[in-house]
C-alpha atoms as a PDB file:
ATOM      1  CA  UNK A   1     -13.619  46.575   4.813  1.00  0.00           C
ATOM      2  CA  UNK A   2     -10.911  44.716   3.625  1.00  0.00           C
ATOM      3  CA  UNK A   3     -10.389  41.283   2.214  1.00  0.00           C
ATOM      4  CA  UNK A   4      -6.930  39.483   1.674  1.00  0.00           C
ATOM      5  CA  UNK A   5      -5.560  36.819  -0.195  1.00  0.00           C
ATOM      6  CA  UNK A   6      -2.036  35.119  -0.361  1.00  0.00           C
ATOM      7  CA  UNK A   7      -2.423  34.849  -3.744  1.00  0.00           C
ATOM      8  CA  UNK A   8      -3.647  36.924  -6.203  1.00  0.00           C
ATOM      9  CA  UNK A   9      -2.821  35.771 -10.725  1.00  0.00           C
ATOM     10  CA  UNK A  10      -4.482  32.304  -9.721  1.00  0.00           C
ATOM     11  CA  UNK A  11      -7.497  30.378  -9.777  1.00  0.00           C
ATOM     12  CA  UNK A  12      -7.103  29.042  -5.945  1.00  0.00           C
ATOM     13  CA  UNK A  13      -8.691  32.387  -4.181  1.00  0.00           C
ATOM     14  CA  UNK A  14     -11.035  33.536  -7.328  1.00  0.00           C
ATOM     15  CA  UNK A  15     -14.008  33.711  -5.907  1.00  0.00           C
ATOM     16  CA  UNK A  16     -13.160  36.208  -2.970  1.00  0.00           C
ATOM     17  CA  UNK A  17     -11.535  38.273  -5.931  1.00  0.00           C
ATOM     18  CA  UNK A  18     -14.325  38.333  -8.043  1.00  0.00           C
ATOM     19  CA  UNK A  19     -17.085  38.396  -5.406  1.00  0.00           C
ATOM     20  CA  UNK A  20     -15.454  42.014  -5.319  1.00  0.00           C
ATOM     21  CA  UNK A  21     -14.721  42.878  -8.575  1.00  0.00           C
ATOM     22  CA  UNK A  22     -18.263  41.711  -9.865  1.00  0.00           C
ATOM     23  CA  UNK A  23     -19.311  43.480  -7.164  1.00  0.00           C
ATOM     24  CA  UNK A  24     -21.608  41.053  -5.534  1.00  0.00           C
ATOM     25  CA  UNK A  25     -19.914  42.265  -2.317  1.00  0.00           C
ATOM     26  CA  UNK A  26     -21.805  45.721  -3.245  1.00  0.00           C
ATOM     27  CA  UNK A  27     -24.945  44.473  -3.931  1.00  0.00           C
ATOM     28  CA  UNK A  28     -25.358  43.052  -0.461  1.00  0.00           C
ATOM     29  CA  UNK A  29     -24.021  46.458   1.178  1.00  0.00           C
ATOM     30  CA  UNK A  30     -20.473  45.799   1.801  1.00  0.00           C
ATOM     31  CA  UNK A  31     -17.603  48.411   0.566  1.00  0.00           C
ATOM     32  CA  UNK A  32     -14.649  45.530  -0.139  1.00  0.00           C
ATOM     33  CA  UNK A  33     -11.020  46.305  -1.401  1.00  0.00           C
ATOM     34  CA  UNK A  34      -8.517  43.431  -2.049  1.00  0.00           C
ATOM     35  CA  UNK A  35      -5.474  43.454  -0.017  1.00  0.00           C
ATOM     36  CA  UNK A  36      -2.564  40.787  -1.548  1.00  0.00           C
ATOM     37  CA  UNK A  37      -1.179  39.965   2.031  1.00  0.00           C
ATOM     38  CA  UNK A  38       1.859  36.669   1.289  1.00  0.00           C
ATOM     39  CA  UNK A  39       2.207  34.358   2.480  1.00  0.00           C
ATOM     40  CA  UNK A  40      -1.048  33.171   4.189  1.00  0.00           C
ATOM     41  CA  UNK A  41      -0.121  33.278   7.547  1.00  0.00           C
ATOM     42  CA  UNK A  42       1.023  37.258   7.455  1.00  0.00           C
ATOM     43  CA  UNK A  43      -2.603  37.168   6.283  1.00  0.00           C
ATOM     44  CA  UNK A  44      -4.181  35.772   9.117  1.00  0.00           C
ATOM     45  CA  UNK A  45      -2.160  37.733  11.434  1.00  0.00           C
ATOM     46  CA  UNK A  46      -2.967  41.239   9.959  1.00  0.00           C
ATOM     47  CA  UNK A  47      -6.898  39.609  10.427  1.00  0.00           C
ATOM     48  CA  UNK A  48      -5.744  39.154  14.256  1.00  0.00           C
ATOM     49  CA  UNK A  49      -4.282  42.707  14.321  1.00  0.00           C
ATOM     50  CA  UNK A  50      -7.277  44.062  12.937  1.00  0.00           C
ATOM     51  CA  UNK A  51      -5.731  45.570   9.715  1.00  0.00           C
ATOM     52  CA  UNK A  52      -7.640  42.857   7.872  1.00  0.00           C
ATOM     53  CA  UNK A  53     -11.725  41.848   7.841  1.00  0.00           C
ATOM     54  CA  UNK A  54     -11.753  38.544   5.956  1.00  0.00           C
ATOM     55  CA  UNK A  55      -9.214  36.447   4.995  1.00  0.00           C
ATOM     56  CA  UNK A  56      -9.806  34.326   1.303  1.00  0.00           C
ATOM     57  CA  UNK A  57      -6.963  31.745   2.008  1.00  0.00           C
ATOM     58  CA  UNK A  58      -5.664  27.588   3.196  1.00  0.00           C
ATOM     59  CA  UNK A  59      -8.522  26.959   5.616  1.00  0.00           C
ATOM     60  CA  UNK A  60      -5.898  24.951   7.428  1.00  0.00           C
ATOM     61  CA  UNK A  61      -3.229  27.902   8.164  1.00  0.00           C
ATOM     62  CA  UNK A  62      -5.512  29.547   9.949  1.00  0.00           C
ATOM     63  CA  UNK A  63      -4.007  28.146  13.027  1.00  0.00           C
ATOM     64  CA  UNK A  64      -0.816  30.086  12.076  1.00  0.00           C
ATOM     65  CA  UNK A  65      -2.533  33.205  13.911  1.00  0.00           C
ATOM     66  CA  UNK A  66      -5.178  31.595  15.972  1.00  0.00           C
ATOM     67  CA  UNK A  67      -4.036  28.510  17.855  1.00  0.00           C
ATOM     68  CA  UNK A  68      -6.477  25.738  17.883  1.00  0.00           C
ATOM     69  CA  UNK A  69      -8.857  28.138  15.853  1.00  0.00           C
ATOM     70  CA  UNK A  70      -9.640  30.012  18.984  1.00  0.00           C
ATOM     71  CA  UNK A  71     -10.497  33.710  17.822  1.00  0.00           C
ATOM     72  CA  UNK A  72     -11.365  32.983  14.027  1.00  0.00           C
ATOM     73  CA  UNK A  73     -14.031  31.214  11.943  1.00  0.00           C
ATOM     74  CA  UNK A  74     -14.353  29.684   8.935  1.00  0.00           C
ATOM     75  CA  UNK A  75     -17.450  31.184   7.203  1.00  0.00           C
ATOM     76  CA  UNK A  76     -17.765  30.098   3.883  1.00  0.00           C
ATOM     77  CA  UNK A  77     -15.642  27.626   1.523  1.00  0.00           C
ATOM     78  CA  UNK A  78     -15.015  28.959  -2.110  1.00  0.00           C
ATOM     79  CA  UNK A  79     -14.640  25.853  -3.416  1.00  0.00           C
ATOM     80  CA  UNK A  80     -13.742  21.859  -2.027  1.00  0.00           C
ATOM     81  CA  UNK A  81     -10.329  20.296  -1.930  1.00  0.00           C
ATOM     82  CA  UNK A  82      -6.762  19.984  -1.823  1.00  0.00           C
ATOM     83  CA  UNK A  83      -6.372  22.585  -4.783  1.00  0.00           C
ATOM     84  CA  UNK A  84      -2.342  22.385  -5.294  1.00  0.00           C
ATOM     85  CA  UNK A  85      -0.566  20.636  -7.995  1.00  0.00           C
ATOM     86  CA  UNK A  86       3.064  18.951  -7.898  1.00  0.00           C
ATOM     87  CA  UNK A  87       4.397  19.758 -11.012  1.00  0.00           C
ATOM     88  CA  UNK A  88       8.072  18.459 -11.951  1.00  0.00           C
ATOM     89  CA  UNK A  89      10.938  19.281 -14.703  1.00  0.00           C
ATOM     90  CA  UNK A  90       9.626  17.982 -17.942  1.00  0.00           C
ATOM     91  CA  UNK A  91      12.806  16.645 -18.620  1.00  0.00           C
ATOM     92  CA  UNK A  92      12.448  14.206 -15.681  1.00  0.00           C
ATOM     93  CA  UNK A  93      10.457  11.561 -17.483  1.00  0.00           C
ATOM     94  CA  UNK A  94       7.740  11.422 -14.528  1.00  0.00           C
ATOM     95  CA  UNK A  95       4.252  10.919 -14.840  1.00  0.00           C
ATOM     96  CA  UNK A  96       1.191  11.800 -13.590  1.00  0.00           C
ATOM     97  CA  UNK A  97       0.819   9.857 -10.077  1.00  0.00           C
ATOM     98  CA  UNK A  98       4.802   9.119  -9.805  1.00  0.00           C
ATOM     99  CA  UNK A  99       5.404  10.656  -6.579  1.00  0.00           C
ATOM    100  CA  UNK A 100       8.377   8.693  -6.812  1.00  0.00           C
ATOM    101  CA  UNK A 101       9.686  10.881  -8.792  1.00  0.00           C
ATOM    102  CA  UNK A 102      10.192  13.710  -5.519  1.00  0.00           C
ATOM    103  CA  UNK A 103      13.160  11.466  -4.301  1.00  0.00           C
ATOM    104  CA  UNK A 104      16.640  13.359  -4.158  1.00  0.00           C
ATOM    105  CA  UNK A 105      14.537  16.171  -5.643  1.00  0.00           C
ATOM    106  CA  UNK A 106      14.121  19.723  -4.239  1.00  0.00           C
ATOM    107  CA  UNK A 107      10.280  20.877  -4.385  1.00  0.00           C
ATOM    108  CA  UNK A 108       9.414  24.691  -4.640  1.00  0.00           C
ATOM    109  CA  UNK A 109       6.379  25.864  -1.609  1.00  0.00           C
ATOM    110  CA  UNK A 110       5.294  28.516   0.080  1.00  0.00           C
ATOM    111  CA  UNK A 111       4.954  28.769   3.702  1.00  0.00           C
ATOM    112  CA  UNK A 112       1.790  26.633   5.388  1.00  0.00           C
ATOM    113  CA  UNK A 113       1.059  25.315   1.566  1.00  0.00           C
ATOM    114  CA  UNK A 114       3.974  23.240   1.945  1.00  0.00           C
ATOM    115  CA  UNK A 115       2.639  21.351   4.982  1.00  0.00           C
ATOM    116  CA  UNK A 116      -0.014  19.876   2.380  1.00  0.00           C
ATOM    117  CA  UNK A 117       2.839  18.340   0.207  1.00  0.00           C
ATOM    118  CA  UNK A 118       4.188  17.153   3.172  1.00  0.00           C
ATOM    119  CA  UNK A 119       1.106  15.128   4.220  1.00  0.00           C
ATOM    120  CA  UNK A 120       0.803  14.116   0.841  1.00  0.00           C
ATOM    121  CA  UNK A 121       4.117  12.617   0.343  1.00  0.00           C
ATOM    122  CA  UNK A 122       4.301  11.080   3.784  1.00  0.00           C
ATOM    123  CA  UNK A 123       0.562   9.387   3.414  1.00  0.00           C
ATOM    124  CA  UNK A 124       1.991   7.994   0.386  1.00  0.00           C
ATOM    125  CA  UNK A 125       4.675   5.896   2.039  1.00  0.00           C
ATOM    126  CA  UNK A 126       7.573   8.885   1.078  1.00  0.00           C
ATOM    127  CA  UNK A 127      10.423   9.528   3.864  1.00  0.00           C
ATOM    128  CA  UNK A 128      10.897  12.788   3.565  1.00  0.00           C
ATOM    129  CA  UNK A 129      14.499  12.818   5.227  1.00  0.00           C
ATOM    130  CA  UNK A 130      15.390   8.947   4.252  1.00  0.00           C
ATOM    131  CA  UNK A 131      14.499   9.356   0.234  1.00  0.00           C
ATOM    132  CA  UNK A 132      16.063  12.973   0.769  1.00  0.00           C
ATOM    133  CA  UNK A 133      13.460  15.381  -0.930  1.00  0.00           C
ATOM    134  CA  UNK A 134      13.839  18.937   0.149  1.00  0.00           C
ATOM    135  CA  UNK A 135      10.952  20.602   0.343  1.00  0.00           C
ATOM    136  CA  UNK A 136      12.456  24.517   0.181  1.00  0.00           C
ATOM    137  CA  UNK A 137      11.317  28.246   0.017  1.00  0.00           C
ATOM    138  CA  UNK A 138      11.016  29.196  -4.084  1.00  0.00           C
ATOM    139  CA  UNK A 139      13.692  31.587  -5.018  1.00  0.00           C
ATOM    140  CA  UNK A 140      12.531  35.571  -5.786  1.00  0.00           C
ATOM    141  CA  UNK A 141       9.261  34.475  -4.092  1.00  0.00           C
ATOM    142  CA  UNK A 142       8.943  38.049  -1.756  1.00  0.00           C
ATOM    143  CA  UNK A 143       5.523  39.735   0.060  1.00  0.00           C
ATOM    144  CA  UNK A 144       4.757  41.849  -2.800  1.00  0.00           C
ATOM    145  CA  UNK A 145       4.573  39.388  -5.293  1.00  0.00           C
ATOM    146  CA  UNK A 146       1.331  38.829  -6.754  1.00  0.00           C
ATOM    147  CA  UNK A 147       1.292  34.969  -7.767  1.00  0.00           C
ATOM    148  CA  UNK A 148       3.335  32.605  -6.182  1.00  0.00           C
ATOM    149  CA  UNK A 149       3.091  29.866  -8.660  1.00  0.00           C
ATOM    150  CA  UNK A 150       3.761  32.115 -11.949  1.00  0.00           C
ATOM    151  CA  UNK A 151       6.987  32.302  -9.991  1.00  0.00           C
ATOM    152  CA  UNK A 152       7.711  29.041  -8.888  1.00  0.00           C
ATOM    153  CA  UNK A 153       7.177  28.485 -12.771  1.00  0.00           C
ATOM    154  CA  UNK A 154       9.950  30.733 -13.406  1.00  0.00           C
ATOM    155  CA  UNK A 155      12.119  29.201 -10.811  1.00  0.00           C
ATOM    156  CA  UNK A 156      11.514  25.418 -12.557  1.00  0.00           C
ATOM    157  CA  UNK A 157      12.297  26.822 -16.041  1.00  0.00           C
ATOM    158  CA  UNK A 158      15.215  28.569 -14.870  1.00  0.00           C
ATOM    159  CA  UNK A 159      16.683  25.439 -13.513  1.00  0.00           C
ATOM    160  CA  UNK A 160      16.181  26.096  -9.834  1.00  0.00           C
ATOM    161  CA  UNK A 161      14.214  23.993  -8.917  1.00  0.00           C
ATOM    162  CA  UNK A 162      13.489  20.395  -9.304  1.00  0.00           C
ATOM    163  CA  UNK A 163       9.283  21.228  -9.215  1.00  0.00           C
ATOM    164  CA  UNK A 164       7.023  22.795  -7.538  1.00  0.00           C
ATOM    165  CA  UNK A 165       3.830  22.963  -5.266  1.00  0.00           C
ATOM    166  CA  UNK A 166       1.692  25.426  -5.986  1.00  0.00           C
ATOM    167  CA  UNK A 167      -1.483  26.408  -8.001  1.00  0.00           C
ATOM    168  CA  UNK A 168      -3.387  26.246 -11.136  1.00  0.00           C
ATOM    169  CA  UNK A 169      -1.590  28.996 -12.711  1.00  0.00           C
ATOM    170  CA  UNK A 170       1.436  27.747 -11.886  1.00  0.00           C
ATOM    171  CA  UNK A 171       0.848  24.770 -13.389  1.00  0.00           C
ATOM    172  CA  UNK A 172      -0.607  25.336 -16.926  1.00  0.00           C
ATOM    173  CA  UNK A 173       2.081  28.179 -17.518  1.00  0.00           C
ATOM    174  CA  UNK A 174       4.616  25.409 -16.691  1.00  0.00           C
ATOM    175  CA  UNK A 175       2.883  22.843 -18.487  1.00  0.00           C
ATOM    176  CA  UNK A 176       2.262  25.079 -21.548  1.00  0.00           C
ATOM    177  CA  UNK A 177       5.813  26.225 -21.762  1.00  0.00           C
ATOM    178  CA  UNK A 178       6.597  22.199 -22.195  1.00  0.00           C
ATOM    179  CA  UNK A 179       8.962  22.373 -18.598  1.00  0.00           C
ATOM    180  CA  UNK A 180       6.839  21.238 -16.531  1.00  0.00           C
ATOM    181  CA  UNK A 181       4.545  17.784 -15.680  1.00  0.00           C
ATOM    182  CA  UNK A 182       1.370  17.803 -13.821  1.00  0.00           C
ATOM    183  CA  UNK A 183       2.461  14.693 -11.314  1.00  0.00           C
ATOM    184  CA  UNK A 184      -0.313  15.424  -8.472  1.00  0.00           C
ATOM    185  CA  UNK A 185      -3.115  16.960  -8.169  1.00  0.00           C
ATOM    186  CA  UNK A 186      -4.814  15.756  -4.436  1.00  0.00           C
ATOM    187  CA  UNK A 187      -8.180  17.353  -6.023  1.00  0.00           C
ATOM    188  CA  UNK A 188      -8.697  15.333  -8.806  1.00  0.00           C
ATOM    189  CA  UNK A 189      -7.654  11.457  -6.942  1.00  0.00           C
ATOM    190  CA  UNK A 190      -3.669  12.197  -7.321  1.00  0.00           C
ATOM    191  CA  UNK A 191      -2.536  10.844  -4.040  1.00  0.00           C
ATOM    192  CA  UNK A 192      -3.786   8.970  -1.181  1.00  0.00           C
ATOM    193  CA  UNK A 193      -7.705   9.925  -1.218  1.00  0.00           C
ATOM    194  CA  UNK A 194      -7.525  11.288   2.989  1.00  0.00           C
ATOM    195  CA  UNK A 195      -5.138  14.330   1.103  1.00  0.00           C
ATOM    196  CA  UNK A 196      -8.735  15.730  -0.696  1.00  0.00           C
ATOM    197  CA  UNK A 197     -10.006  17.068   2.824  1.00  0.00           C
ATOM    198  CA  UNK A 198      -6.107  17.993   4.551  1.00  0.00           C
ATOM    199  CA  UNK A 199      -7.131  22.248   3.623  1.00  0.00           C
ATOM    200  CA  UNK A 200      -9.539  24.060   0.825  1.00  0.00           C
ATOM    201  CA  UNK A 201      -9.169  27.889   0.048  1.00  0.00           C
ATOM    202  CA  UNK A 202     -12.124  29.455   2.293  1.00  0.00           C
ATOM    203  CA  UNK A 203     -13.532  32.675   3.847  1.00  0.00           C
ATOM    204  CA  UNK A 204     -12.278  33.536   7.835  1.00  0.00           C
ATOM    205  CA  UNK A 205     -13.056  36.336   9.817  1.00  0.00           C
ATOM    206  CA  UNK A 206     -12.807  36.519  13.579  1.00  0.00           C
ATOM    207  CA  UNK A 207     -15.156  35.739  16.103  1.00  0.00           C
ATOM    208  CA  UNK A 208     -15.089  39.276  17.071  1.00  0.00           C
ATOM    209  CA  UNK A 209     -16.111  40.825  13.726  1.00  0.00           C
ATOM    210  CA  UNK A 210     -19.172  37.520  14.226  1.00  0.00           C
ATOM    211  CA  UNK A 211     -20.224  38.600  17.401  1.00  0.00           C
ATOM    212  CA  UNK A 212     -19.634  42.383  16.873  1.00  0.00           C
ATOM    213  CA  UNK A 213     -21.940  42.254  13.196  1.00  0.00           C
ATOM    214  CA  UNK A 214     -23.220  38.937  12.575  1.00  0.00           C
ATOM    215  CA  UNK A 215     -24.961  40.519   9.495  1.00  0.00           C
ATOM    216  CA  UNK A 216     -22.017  41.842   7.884  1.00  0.00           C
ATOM    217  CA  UNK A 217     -21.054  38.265   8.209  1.00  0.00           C
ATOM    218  CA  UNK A 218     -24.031  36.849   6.679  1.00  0.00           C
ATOM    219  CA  UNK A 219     -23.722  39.171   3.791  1.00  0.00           C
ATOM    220  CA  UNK A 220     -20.067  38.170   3.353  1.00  0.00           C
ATOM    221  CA  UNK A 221     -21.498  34.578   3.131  1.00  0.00           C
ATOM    222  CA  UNK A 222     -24.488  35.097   0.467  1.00  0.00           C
ATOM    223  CA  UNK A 223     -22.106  37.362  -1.747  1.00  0.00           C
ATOM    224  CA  UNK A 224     -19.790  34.442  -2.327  1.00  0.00           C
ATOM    225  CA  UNK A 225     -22.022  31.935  -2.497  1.00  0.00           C
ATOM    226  CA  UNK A 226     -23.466  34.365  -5.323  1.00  0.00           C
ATOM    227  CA  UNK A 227     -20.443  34.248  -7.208  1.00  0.00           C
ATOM    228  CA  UNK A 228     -19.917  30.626  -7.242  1.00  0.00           C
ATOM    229  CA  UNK A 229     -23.356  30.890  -8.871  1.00  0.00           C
ATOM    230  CA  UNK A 230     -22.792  33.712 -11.252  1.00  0.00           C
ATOM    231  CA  UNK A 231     -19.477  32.414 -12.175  1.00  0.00           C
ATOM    232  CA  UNK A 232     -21.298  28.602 -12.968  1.00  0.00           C
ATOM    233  CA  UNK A 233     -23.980  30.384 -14.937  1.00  0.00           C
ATOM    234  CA  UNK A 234     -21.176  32.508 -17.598  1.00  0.00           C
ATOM    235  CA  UNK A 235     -17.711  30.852 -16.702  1.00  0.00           C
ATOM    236  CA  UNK A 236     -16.927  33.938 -19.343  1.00  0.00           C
ATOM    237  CA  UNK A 237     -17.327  36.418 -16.342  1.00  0.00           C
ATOM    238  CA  UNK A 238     -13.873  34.773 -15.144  1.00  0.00           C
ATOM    239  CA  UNK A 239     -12.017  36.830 -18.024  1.00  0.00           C
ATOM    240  CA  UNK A 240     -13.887  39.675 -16.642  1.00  0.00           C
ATOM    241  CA  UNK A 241     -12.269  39.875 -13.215  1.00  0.00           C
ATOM    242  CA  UNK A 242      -8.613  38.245 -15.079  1.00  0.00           C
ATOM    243  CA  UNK A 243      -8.553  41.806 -17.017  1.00  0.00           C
ATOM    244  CA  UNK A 244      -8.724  43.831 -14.082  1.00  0.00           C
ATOM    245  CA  UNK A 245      -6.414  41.952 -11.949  1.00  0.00           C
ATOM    246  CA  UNK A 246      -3.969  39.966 -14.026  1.00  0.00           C
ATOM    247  CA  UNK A 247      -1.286  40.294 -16.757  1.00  0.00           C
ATOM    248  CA  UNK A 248      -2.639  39.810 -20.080  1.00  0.00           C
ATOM    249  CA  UNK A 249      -1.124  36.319 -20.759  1.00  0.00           C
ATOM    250  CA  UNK A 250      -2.638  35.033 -17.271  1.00  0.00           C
ATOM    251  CA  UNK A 251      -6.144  36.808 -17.983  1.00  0.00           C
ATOM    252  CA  UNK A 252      -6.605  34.729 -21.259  1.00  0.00           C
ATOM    253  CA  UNK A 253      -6.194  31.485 -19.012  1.00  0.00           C
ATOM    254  CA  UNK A 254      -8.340  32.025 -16.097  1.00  0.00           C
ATOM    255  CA  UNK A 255     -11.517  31.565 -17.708  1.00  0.00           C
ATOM    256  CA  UNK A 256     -10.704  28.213 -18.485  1.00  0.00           C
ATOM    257  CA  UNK A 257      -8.762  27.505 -15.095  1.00  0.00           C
ATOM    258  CA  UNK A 258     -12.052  28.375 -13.359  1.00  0.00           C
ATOM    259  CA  UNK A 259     -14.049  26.026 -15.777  1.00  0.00           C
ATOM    260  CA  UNK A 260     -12.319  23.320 -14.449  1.00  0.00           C
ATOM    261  CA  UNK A 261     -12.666  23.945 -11.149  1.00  0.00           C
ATOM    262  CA  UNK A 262     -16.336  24.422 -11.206  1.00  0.00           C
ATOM    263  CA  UNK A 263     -17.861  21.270 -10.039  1.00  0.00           C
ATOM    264  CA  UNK A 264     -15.581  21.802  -7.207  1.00  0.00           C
ATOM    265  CA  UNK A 265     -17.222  25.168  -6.424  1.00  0.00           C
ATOM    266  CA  UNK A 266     -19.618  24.795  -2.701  1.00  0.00           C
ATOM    267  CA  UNK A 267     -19.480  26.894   0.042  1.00  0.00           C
ATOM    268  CA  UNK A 268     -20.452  24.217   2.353  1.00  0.00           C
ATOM    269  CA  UNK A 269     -18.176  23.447   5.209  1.00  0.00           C
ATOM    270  CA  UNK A 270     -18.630  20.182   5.713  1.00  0.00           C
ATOM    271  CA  UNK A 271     -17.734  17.789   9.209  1.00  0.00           C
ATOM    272  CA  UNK A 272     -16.025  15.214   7.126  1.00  0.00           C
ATOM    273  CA  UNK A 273     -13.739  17.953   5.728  1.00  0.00           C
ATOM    274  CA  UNK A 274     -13.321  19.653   9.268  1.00  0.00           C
ATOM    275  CA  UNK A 275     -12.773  16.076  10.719  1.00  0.00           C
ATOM    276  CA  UNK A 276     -10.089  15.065   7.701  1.00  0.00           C
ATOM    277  CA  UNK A 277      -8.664  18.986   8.042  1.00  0.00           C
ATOM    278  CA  UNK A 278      -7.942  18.879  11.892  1.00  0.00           C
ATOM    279  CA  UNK A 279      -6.865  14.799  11.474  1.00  0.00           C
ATOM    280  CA  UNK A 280      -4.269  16.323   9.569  1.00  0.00           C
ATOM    281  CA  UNK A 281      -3.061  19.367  11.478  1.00  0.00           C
ATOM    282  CA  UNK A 282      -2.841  17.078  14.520  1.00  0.00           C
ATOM    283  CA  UNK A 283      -0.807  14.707  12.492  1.00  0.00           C
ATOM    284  CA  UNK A 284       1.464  17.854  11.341  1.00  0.00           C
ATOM    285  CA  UNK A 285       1.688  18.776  15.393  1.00  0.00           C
ATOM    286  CA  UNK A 286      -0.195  22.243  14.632  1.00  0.00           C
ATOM    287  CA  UNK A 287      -3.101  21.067  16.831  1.00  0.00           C
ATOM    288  CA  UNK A 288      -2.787  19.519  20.204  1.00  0.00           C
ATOM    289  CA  UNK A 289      -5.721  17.715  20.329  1.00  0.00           C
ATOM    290  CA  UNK A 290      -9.380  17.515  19.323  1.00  0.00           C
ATOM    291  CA  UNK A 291     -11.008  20.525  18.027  1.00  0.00           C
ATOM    292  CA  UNK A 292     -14.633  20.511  17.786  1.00  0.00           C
ATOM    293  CA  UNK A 293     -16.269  21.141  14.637  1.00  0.00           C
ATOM    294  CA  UNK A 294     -18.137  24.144  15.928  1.00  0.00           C
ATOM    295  CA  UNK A 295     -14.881  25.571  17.052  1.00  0.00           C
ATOM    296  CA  UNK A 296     -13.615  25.552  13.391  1.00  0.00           C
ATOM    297  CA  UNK A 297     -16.530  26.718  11.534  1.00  0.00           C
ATOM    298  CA  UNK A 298     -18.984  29.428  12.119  1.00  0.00           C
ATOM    299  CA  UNK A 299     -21.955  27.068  12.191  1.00  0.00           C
ATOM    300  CA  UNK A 300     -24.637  29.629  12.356  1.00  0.00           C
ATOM    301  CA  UNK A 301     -24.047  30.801   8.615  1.00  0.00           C
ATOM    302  CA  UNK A 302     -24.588  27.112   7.151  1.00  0.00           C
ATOM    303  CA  UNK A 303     -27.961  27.875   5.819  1.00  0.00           C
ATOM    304  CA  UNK A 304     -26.681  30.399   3.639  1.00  0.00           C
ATOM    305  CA  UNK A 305     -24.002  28.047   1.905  1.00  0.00           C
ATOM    306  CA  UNK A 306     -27.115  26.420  -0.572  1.00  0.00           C
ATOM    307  CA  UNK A 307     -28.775  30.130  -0.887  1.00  0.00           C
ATOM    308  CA  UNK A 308     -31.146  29.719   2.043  1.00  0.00           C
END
């Protein structure tokens, strides 16, 4: 079977990554490779097309392939939140919470993450056209690179950008190298607090592959909620799975990316986060109307999420 993420030298879809390279997918009978498939909706799609069992990406893009969620599932969350950070040009003065800061500026995003900056900006009383703040593809950013926001950290330092919205790895190499300024993060209370719930990097598979092999499913579930467990219990494992997959400067941060993320780790799937995520897709015109919370999530596999 095959798993893909968007992004693959970051903390944002480490769990899928290291519920296979810790092989926790193994133990519960599941032969998993990781497949980097950018940007997240290609992802999805090759999931439609069948090329692709689970998808470890934006819960809210999965609408990019599946309108209204119709054909897909979320199974599992790898962790809660928002998990992007707006990080800025050092030499712009800003600080943390100044979203200010964006006007006349042009912001670095991928495809279907930069949706979240939008709702971000424009919950926080931000014109997007009126204070002129350009929200634009990152330059070099192409489908076979492996981390999106080691580049966009490139593309600040280089002077291409203005800043950037994009993960944790992004963010401390910018913020290490002294270019860059951590001036959001939606996770931690940057930001109006409706932005926590807008997407959270999860587990999808189609209702097909559900219906077809529920168990496979179910063991899909209790390997990452394993992980999260494992990777609680020795945050050290995190270097583990780094020095497989990453460059050496990148592996000797993860462990303490992941350490900060880890009272964020839950697989649940809660209805206040499906309620806040479709709020906001409806808001961003991806959804039409309502979408029940059973049509979002696979419902069946919430026992599992606490190890039941």
């Amino acid at each position: 079977m095959k798993l893909a993420v968007p992004d693959k030298i970051s903390p944002s879809y480490f769990v899928a990554e290291a519920a296979i390279e810790l092989g926790f997918f193994k133990a519960e009978g599941l032969d998993v490779t990781l497949e980097l498939v950018y940007p997240v909706d290609k992802a999805y799609v090759a999931m439609k097309d069948g090329a692709i069992d689970f998808v470890g990406g934006a819960a809210h893009a999965v609408p990019s392939a599946f309108p209204g969620f119709k054909g897909a599932k979320l199974i599992a969350a790898q962790s809660q939140g928002m998990y992007w950070f707006l990080v800025m040009r050092s030499d712009l003065g800003a600080r943390r919470g100044d979203l200010g800061v964006v006007k006349g500026r042009t912001i670095g995003a991928a495809p279907w993450v930069n949706t979240g900056l939008r709702g971000l900006l424009t919950a926080a009383g931000i014109d997007l056209a009126r204070d002129k703040v350009d929200i634009a593809p990152v330059p070099g950013a192409i489908d076979s690179v492996p981390n999106f926001g080691v580049m966009a950290a490139k593309a600040l330092e280089a002077g291409k950008l203005d800043g950037f919205w994009a993960n944790g790895m992004g963010a401390e190499v910018a913020v290490r190298g002294g270019y860059g300024t951590v001036v959001a993060d939606a996770r931690r209370g940057d930001g109006p607090k409706e932005c926590f719930n807008y997407t959270a990097p999860t587990i999808a598979t189609t209702d097909a592959l559900i219906a077809r092999s529920p168990e496979t499913v179910a063991a899909a579930v209790r390997a990452i909620v394993k992980t999260q467990a494992a990777l609680k219990a020795n945050v050290a494992r995190a270097t583990e799975v780094g020095q497989r997959l990453f460059p050496p400067a990148e592996a000797s941060l993860i462990a303490e990316l992941i350490r900060r993320d880890l009272p964020y780790y839950d697989a649940s799937l809660s209805r206040e986060f499906i309620a806040g995520m479709t709020a906001f897709l409806r808001r961003q015109g991806v959804l039409d109307g309502e979408v029940p919370y059973e049509g979002v999530v696979a419902a069946q596999f919430a026992p599992l999420w606490k190890g039941q």
